[in-house]
C-alpha atoms as a PDB file:
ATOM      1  CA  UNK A   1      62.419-130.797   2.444  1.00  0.00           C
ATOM      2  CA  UNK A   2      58.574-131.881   1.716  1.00  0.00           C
ATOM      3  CA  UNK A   3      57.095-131.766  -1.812  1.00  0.00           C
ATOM      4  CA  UNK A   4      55.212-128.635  -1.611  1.00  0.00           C
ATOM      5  CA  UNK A   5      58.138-126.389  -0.091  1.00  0.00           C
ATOM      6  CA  UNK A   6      60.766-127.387  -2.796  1.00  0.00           C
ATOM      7  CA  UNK A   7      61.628-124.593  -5.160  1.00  0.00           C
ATOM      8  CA  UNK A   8      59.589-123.950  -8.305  1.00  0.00           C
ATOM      9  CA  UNK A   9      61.494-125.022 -11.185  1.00  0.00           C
ATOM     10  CA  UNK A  10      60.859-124.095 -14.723  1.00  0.00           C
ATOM     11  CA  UNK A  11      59.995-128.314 -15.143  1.00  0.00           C
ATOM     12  CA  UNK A  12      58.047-128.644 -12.538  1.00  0.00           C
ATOM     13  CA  UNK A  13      56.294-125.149 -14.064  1.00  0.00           C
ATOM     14  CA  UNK A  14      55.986-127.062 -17.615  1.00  0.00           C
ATOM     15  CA  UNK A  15      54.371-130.221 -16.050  1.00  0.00           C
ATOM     16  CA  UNK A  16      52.408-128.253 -14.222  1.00  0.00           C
ATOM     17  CA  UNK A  17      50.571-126.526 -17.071  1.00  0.00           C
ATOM     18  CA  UNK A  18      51.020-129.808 -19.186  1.00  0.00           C
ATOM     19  CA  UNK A  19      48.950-131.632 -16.758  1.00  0.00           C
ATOM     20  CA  UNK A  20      46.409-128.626 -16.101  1.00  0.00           C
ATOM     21  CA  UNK A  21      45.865-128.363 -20.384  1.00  0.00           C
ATOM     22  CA  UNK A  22      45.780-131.588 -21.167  1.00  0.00           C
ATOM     23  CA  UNK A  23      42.207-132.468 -21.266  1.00  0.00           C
ATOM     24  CA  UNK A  24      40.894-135.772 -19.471  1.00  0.00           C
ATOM     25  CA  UNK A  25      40.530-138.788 -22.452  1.00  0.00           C
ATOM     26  CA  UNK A  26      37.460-140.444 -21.130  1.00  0.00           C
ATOM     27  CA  UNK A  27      35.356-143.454 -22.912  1.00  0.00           C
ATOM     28  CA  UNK A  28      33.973-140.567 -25.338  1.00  0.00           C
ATOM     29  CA  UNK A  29      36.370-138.762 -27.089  1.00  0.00           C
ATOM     30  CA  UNK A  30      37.450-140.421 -30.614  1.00  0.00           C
ATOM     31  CA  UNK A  31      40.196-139.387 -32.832  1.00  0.00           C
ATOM     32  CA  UNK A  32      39.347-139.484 -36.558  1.00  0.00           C
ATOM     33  CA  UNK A  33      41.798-141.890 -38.220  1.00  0.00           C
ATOM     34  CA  UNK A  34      40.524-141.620 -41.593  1.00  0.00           C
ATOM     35  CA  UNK A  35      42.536-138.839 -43.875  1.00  0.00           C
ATOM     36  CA  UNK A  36      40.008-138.956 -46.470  1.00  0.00           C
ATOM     37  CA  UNK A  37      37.268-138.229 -44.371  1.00  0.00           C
ATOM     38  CA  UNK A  38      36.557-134.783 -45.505  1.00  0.00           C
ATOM     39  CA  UNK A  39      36.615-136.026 -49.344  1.00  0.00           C
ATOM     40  CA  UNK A  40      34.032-138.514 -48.492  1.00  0.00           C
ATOM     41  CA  UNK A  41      31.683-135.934 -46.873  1.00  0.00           C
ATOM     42  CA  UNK A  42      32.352-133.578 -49.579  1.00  0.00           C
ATOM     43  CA  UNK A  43      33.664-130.465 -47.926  1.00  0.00           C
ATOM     44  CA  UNK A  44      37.691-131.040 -48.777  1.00  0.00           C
ATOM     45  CA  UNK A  45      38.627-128.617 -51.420  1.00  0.00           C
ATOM     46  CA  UNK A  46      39.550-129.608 -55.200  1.00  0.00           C
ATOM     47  CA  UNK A  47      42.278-128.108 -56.812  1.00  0.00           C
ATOM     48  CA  UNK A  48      41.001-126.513 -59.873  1.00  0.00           C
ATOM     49  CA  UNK A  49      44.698-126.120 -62.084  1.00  0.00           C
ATOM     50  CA  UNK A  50      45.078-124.062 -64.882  1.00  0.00           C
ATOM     51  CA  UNK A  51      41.872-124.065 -67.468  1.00  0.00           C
ATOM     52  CA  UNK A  52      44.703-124.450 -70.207  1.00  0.00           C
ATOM     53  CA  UNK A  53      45.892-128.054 -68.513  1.00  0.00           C
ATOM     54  CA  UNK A  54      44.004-131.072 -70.483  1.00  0.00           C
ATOM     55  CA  UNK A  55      43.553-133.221 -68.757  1.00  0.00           C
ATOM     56  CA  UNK A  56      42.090-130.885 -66.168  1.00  0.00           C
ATOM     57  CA  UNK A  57      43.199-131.396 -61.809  1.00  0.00           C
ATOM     58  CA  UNK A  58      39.867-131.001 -60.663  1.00  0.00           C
ATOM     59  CA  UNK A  59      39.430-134.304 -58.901  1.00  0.00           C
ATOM     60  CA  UNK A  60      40.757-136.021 -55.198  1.00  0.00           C
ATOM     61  CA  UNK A  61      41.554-139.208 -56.796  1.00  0.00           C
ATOM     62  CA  UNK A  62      42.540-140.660 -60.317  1.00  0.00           C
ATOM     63  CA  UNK A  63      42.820-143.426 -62.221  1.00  0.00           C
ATOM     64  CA  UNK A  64      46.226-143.849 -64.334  1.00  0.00           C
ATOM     65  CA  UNK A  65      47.277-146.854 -66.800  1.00  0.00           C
ATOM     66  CA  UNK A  66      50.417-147.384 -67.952  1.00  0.00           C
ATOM     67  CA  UNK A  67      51.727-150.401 -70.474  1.00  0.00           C
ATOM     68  CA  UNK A  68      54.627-151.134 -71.130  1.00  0.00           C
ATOM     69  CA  UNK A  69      56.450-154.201 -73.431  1.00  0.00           C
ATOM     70  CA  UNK A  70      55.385-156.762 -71.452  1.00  0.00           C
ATOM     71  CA  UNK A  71      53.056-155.827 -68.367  1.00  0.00           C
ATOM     72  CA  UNK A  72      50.571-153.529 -67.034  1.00  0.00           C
ATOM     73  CA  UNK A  73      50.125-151.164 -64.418  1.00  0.00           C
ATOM     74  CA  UNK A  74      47.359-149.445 -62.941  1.00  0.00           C
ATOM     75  CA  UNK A  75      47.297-146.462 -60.257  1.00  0.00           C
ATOM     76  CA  UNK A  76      44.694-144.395 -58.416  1.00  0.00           C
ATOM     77  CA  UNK A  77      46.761-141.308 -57.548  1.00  0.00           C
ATOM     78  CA  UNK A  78      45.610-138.548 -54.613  1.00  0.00           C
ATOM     79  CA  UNK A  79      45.819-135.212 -56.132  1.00  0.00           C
ATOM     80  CA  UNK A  80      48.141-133.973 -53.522  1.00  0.00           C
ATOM     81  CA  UNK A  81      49.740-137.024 -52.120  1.00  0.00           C
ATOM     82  CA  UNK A  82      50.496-139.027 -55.135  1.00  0.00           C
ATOM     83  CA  UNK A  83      50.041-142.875 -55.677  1.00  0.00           C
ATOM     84  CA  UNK A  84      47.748-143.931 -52.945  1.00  0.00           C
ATOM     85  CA  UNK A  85      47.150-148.082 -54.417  1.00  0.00           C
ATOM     86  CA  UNK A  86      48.431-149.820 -57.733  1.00  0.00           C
ATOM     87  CA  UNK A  87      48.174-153.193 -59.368  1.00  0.00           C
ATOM     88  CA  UNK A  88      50.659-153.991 -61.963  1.00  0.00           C
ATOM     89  CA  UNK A  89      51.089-157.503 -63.691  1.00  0.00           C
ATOM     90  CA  UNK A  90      54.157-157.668 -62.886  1.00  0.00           C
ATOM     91  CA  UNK A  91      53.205-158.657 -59.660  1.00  0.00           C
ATOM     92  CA  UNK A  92      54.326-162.247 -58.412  1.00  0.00           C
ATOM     93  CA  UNK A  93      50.742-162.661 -57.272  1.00  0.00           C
ATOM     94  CA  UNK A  94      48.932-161.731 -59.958  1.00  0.00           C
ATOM     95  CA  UNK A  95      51.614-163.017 -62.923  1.00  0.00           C
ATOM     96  CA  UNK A  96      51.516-166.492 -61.408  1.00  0.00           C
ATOM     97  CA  UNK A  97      47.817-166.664 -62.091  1.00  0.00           C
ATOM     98  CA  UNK A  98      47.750-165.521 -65.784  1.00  0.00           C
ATOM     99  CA  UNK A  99      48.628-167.266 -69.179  1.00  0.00           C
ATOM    100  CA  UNK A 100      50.357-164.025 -70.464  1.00  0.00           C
ATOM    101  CA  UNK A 101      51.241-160.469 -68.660  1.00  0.00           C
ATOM    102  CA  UNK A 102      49.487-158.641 -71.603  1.00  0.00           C
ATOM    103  CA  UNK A 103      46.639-160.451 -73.206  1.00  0.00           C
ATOM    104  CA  UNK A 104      42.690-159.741 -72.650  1.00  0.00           C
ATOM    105  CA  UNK A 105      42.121-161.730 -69.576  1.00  0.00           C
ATOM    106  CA  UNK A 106      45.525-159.775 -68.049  1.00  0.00           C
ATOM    107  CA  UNK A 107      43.320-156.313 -68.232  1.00  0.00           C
ATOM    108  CA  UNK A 108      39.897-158.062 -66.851  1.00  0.00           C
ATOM    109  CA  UNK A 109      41.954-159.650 -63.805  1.00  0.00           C
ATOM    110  CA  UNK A 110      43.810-156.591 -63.291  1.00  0.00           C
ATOM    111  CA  UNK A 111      40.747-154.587 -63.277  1.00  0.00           C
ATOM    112  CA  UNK A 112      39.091-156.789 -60.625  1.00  0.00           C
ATOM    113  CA  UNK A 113      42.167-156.554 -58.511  1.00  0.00           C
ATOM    114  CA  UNK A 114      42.353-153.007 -58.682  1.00  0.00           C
ATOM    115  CA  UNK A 115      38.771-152.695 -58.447  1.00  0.00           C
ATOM    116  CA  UNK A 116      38.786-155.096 -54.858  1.00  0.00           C
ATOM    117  CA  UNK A 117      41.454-153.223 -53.462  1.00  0.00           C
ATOM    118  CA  UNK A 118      39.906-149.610 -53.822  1.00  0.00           C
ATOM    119  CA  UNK A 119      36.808-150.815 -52.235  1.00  0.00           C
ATOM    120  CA  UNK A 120      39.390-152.028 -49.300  1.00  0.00           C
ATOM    121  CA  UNK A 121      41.416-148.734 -48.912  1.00  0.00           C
ATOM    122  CA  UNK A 122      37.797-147.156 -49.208  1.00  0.00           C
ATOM    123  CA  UNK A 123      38.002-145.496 -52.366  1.00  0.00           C
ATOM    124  CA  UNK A 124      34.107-145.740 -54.202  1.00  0.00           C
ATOM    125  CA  UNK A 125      34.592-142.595 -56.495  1.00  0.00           C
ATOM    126  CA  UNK A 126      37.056-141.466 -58.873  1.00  0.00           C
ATOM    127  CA  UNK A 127      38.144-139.799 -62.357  1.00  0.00           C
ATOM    128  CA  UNK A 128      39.080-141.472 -65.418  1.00  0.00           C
ATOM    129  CA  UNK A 129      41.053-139.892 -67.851  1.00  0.00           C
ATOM    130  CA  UNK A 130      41.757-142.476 -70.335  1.00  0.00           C
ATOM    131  CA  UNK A 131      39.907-142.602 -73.862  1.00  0.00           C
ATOM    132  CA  UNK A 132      39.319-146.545 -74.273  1.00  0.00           C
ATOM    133  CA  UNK A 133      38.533-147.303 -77.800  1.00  0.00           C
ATOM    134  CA  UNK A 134      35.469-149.556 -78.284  1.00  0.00           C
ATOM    135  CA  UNK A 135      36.273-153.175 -77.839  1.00  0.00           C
ATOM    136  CA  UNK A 136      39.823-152.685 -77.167  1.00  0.00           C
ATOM    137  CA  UNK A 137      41.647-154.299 -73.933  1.00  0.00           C
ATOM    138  CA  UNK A 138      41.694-151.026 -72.347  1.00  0.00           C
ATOM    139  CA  UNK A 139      38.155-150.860 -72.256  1.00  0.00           C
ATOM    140  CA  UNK A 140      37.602-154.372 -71.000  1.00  0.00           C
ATOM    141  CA  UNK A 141      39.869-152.894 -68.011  1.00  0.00           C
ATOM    142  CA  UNK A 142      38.103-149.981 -67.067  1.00  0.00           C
ATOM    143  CA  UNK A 143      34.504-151.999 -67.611  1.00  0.00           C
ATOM    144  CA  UNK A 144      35.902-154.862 -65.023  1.00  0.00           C
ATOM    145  CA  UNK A 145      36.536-151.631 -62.757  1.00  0.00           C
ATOM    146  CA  UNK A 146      33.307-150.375 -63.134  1.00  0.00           C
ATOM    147  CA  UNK A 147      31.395-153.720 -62.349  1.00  0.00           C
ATOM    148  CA  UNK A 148      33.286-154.316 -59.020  1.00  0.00           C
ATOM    149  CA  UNK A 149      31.715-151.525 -57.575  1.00  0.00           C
ATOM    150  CA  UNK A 150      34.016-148.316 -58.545  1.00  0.00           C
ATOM    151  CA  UNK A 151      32.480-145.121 -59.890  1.00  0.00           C
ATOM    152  CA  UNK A 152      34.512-143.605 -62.500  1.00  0.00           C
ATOM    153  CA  UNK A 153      31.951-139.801 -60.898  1.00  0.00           C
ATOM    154  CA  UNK A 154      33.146-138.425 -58.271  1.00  0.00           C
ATOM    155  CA  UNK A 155      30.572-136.389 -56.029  1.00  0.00           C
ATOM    156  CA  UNK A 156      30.472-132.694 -56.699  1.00  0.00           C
ATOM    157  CA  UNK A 157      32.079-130.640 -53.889  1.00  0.00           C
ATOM    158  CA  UNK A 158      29.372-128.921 -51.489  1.00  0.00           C
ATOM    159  CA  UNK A 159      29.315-125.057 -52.325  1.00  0.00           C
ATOM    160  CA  UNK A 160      29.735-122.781 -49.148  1.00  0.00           C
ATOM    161  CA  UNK A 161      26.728-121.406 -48.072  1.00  0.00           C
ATOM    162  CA  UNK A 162      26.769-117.362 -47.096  1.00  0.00           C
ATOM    163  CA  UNK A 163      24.164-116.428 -44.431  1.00  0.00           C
ATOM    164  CA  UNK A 164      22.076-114.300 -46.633  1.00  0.00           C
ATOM    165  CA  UNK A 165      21.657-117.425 -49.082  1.00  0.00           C
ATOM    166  CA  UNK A 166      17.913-118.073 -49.783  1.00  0.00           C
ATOM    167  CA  UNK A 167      18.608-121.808 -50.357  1.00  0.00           C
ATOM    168  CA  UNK A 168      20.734-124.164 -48.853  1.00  0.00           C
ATOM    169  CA  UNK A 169      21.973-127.605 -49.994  1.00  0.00           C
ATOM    170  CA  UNK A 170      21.332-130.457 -48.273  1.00  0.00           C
ATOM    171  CA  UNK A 171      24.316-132.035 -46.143  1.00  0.00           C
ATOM    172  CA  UNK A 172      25.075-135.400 -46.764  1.00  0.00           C
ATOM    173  CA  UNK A 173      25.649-136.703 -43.400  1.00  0.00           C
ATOM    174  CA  UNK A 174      22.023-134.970 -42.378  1.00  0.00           C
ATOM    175  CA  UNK A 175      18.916-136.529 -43.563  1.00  0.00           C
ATOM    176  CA  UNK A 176      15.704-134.242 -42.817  1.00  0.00           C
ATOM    177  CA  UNK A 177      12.519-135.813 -42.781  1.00  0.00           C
ATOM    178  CA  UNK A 178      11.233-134.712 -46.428  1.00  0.00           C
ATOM    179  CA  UNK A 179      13.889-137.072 -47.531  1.00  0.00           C
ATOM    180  CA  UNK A 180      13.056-139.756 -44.841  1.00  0.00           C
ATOM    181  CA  UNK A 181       9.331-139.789 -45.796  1.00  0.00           C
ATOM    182  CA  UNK A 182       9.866-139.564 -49.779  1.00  0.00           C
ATOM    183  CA  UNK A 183      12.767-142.548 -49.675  1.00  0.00           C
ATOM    184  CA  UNK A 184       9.626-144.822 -47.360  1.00  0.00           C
ATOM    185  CA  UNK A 185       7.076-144.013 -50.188  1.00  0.00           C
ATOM    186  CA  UNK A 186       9.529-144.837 -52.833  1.00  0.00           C
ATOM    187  CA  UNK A 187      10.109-147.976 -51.441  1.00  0.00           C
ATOM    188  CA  UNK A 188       6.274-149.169 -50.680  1.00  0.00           C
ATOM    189  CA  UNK A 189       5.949-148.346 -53.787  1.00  0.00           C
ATOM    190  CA  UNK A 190       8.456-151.330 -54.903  1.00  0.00           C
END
């Protein structure tokens, strides 16, 4: 019996249509591998919580500290998927390199670890809940943070625009050329 004259079968039906709707991968198409991506362009939503909660849930990622007897921990948590990085003390890597788990230089190092590895994952923005009192260790942390390049702001969320809207804010993955020409003069200006 030749190929075309066997009986239609309902597989040879699915691969049919499987092969028909499948569309053609050629040098062009790219699949975003980056989860985050609408947080970075500022279109993901932000859960707003209850406006009894302190400290409010209206940010995509957060920075939490926790201390216990003898080390320290720090997390940036997603606000929907939970602990995304952490450094902690009690580490191997880190513990073998410090005097004490706990002491002043313990918080600075951790901070720059922390710091290095949200700049890795890609993580330049978050929220910081935690009340450092002047001069303490805490505060040494979150400045050592701050320093290696980690925002403790994260960008507002772009409004959605309605077709009758007069005004319309500027996307930040477009750049018109008003802002072209006014970053050039700001620069031969420098």
């Amino acid at each position: 019996m030749s190929r075309s004259a066997r009986p239609l079968t309902s597989a040879r039906v699915l691969h049919k249509i499987k092969e028909l709707t499948t569309p053609a991968t050629d040098g062009n198409f790219v699949t975003n591998r980056n989860p985050r991506n609408l947080e970075r362009l500022r279109i993901a939503y932000k859960p707003t919580g209850y406006h009894l909660e302190k400290p409010g849930r209206s940010y995509w990622h957060t920075l939490e500290i926790n201390t216990s007897g003898r080390y320290v921990s720090a997390d940036v948590k997603h606000f929907e998927n939970g602990t995304i990085l952490s450094a902690s003390t009690s580490e191997w890597a880190i513990k073998q390199q410090l005097y004490k788990t706990k002491d002043t230089s313990a918080f600075v190092n951790l901070g720059r670890v922390l710091a290095q590895r949200c700049l890795q994952a890609g993580i330049t923005e978050m929220t910081c809940n935690v009340n450092a009192v002047a001069g303490s260790k805490l505060e040494k942390l979150l400045q050592a943070v701050q320093e290696n390049g980690v925002s403790f702001q994260e960008p507002t969320r772009l409004p959605n625009t309605h077709p009758w809207d007069a005004y319309r804010h500027e996307k930040p993955w477009e750049v018109s050329e008003q802002t072209a020409t006014v970053a050039t003069k700001t620069s031969e200006v420098k």
